[in-house]
Protein backbone atom coordinates (compact mmCIF):
# COMPACT_ATOMS: atom_id res chain seq x y z
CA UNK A 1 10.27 -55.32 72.39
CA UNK A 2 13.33 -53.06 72.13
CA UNK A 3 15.69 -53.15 69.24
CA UNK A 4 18.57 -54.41 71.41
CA UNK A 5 16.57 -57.63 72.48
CA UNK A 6 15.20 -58.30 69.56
CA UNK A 7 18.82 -57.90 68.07
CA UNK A 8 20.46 -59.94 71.13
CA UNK A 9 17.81 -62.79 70.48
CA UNK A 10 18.52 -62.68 66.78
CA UNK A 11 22.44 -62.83 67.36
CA UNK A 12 21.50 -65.61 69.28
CA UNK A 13 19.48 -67.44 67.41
CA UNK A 14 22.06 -66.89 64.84
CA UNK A 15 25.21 -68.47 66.78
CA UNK A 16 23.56 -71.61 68.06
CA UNK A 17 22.63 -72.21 64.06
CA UNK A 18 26.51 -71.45 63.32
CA UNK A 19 26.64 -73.98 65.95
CA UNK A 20 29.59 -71.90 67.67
CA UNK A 21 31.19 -70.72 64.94
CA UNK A 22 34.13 -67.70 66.40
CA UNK A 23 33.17 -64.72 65.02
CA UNK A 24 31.86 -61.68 66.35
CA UNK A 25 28.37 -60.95 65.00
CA UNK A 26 26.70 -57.74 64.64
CA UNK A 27 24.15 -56.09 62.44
CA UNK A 28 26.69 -55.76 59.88
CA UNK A 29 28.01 -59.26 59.63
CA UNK A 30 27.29 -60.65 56.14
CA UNK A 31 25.00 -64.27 56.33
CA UNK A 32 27.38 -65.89 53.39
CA UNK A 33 30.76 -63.96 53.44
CA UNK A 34 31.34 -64.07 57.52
CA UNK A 35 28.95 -66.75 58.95
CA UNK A 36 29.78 -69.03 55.47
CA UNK A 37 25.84 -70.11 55.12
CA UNK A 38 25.27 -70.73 51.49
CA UNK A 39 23.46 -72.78 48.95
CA UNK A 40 20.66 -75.45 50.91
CA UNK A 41 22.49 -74.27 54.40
CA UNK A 42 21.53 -70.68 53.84
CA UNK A 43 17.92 -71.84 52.85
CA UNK A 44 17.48 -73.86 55.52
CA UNK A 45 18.42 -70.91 57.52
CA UNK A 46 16.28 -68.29 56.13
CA UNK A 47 12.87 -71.11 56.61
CA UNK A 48 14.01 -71.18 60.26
CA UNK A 49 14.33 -67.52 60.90
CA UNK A 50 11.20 -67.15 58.80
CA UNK A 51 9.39 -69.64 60.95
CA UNK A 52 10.68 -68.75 64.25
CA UNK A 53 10.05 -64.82 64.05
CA UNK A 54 6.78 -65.15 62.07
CA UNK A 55 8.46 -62.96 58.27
CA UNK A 56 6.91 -64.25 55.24
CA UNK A 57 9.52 -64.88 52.62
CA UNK A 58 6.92 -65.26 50.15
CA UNK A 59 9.12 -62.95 47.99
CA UNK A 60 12.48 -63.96 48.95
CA UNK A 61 14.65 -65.50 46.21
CA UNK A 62 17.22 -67.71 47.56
CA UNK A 63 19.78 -67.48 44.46
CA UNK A 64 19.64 -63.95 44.70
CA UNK A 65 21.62 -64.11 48.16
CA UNK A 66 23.36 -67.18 47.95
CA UNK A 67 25.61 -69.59 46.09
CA UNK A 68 24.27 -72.80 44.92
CA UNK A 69 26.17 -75.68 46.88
CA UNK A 70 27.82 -76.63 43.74
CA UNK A 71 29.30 -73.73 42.51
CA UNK A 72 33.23 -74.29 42.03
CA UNK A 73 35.69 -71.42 42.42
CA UNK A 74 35.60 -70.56 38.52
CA UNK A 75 31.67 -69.96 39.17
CA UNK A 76 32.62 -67.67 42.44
CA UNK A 77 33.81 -65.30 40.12
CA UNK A 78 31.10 -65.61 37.43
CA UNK A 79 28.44 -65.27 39.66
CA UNK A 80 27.51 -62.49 42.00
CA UNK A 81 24.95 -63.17 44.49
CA UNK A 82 23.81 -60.01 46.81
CA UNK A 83 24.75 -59.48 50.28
CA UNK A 84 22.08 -60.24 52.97
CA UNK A 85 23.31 -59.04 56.66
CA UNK A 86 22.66 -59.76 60.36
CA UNK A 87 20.77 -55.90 59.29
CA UNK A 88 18.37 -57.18 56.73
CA UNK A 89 16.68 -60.00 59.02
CA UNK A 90 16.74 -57.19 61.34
CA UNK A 91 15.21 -55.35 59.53
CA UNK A 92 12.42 -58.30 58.01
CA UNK A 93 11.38 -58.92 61.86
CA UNK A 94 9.88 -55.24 61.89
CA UNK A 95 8.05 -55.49 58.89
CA UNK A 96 7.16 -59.13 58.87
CA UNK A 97 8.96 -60.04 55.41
CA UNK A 98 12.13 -60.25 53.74
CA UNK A 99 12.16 -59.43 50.36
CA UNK A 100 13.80 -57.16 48.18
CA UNK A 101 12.11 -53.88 49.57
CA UNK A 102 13.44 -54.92 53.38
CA UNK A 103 17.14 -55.96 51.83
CA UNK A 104 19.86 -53.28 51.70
CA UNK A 105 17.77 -50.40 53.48
């Protein structure tokens, strides 16, 4: 499969679980900051993805990349979680994982 499918089917996947949300997503768009999944959301997203293009996450930490649901906005600025983008999952199809060595490259 070419990279433009396999990005166009990921972009797609990725809208119908923002269910419509109006922004513009490309490889650069950032899962928390611009598609606003975080805490159990952005689990339940990752387990999807996971599941539905075959990546073990084995190795993927979940507070690492996003905000627990609870966190207030004195804890936004306490707390730095790492940016995962529309790249990274990308990125994990290729290899088959997302984990820290897939992140950020």
């Amino acid at each position: 499969m070419m990279k433009e499918s396999i990005l166009d089917d990921l972009i797609a996947f990725l809208y119908k679980e923002t269910r419509g949300y109006e922004i513009v997503i490309s490889e650069d768009t950032e899962i928390e900051n611009d598609l606003g999944f975080t805490g159990d959301d952005g689990e339940e997203l990752i387990c999807k993805f996971a599941k539905i293009y075959n990546v073990g996450i084995t190795n993927f930490y979940f507070t690492k990349y996003f905000y627990p649901e609870s966190m207030t906005s004195y804890h936004f600025n306490a707390v730095k979680v790492k940016v995962l983008k529309v790249r990274d999952l990308l990125n994990a199809i290729k290899a088959g994982k997302l984990d820290d060595d897939i992140i950020g490259k």
